[in-house]
C-alpha atoms as a PDB file:
ATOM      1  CA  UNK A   1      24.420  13.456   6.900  1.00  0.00           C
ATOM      2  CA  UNK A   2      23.550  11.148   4.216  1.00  0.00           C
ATOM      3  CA  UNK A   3      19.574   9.917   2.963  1.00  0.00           C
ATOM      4  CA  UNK A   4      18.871   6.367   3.961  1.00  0.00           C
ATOM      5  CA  UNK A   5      17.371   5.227   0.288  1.00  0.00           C
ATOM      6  CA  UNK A   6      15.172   2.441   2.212  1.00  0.00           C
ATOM      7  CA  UNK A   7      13.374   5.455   4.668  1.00  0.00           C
ATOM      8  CA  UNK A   8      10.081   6.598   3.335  1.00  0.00           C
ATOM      9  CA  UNK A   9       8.521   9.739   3.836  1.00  0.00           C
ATOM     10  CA  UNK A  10       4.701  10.696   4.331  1.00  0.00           C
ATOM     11  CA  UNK A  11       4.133  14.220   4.330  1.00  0.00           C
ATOM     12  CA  UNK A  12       0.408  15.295   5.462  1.00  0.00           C
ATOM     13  CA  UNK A  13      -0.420  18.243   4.713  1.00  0.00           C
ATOM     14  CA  UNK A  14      -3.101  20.977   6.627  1.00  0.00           C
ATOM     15  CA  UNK A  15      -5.850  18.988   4.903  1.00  0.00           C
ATOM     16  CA  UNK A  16      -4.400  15.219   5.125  1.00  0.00           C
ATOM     17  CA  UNK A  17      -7.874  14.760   7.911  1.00  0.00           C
ATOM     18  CA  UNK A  18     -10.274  15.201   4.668  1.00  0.00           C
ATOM     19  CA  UNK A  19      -8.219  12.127   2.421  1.00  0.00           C
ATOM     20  CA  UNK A  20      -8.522  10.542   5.372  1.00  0.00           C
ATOM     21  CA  UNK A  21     -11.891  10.543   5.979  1.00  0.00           C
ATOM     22  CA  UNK A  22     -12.740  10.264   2.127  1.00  0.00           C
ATOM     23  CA  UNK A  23     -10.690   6.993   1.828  1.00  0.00           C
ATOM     24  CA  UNK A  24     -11.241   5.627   5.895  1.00  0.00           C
ATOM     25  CA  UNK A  25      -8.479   4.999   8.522  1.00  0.00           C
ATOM     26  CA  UNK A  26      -7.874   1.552   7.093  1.00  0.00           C
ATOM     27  CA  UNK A  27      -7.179   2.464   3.386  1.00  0.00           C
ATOM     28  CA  UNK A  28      -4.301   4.860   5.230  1.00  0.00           C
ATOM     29  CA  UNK A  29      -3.036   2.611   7.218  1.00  0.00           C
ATOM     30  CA  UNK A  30      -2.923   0.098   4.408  1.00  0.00           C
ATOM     31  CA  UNK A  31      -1.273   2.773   2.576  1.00  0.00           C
ATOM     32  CA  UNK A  32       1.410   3.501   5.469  1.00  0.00           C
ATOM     33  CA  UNK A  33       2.351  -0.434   5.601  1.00  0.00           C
ATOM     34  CA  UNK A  34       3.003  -0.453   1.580  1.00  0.00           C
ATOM     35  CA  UNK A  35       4.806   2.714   2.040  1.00  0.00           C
ATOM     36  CA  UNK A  36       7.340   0.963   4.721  1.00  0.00           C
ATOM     37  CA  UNK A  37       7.581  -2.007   2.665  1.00  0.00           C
ATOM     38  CA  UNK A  38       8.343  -0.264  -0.562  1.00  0.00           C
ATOM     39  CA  UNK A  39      11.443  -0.274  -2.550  1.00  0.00           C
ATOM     40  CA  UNK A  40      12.493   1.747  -5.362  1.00  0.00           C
ATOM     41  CA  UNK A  41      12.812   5.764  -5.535  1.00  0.00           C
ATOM     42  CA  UNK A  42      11.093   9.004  -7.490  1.00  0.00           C
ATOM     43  CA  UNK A  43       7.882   7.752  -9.087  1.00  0.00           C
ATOM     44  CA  UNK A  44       8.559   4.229  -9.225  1.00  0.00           C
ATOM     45  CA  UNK A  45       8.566   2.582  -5.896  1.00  0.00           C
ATOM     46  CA  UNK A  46       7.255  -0.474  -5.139  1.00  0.00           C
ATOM     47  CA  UNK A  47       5.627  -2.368  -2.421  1.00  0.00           C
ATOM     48  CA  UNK A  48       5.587  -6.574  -3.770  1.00  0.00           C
ATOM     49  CA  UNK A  49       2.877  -7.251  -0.841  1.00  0.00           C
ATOM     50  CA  UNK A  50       0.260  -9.997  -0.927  1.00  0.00           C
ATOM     51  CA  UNK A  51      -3.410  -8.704   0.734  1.00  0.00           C
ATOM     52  CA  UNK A  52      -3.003 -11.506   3.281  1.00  0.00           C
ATOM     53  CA  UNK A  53       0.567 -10.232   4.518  1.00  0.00           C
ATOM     54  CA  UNK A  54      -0.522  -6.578   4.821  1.00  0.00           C
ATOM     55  CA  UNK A  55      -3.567  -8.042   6.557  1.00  0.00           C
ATOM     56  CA  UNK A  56      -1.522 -10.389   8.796  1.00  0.00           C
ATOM     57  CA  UNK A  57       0.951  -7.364   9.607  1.00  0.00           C
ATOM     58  CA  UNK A  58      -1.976  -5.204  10.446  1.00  0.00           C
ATOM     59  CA  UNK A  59      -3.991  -7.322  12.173  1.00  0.00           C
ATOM     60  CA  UNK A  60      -6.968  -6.450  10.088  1.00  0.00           C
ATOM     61  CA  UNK A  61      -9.224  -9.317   8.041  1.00  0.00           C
ATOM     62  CA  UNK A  62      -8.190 -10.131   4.228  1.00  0.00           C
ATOM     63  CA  UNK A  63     -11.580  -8.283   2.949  1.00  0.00           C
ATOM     64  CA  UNK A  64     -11.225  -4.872   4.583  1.00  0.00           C
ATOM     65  CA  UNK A  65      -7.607  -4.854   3.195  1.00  0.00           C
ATOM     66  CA  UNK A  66      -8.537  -5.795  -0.183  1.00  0.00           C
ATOM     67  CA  UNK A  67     -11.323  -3.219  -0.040  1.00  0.00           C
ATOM     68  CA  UNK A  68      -9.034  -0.172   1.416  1.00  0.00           C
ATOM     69  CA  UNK A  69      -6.341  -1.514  -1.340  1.00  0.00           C
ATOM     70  CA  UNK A  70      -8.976  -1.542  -4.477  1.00  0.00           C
ATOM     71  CA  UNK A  71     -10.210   1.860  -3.311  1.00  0.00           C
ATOM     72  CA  UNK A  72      -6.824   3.241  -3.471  1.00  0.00           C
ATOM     73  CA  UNK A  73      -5.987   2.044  -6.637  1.00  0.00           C
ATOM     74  CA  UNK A  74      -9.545   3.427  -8.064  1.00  0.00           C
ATOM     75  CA  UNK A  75      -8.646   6.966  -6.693  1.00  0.00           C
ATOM     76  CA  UNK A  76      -5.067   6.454  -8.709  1.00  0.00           C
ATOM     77  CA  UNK A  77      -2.950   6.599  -5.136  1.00  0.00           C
ATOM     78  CA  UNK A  78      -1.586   2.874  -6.043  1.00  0.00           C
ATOM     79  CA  UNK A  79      -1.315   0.852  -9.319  1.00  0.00           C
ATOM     80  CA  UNK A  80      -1.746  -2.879  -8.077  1.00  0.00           C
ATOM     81  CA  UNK A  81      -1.066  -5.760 -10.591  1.00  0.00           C
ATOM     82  CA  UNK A  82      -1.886  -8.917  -9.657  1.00  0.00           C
ATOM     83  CA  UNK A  83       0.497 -11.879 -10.969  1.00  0.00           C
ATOM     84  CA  UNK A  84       0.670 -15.560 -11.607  1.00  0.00           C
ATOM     85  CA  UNK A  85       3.245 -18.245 -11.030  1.00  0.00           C
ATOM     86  CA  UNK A  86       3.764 -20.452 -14.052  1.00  0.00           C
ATOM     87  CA  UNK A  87       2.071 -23.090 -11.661  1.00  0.00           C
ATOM     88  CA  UNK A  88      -1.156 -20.835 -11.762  1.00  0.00           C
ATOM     89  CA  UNK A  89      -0.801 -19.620  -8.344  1.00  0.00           C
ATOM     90  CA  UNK A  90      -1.545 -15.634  -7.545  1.00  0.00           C
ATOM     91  CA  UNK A  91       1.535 -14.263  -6.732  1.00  0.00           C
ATOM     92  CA  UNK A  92       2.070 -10.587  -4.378  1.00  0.00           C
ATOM     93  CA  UNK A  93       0.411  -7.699  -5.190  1.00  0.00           C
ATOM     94  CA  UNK A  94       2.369  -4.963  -6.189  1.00  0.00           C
END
């Protein structure tokens, strides 16, 4: 049987509740939805996402998104950079 490159895997651990409940059910499910969307392998893998996609894919509103994905980033579980177009425009968040 052969790995499927584009499959990600979460592993929770025994103690995965307490993240959880540090960082809220949103910034995991936020997480989750990057995690599907990601490409890449090792430490490098990438999710090019825009906070109004995840939040359209979700269902959730464009603020509790942006919150769950800034808090993630300010515990070091994501790097986001944010990017403009040569026209000025934001671009995804990855």
């Amino acid at each position: 049987m052969h790995a499927d490159p584009t499959r990600r895997t979460i592993v929770l651990g025994p103690r995965a509740h307490e993240l959880r409940a540090y960082v809220g059910s949103t910034a995991c499910v936020v997480l989750e939805e990057m995690m599907q969307r990601s490409t890449g392998a090792g430490d490098h893998v990438v999710a090019q996402v825009s906070i109004r996609s995840l939040a359209s894919s979700l269902g959730l509103a464009k603020e509790s998104v942006a919150g769950a994905v800034r808090g993630l980033g300010e515990l070091g579980v994501i790097q986001a950079e944010q990017r403009r177009s040569d026209s000025g425009v934001f671009q995804t968040v990855s």
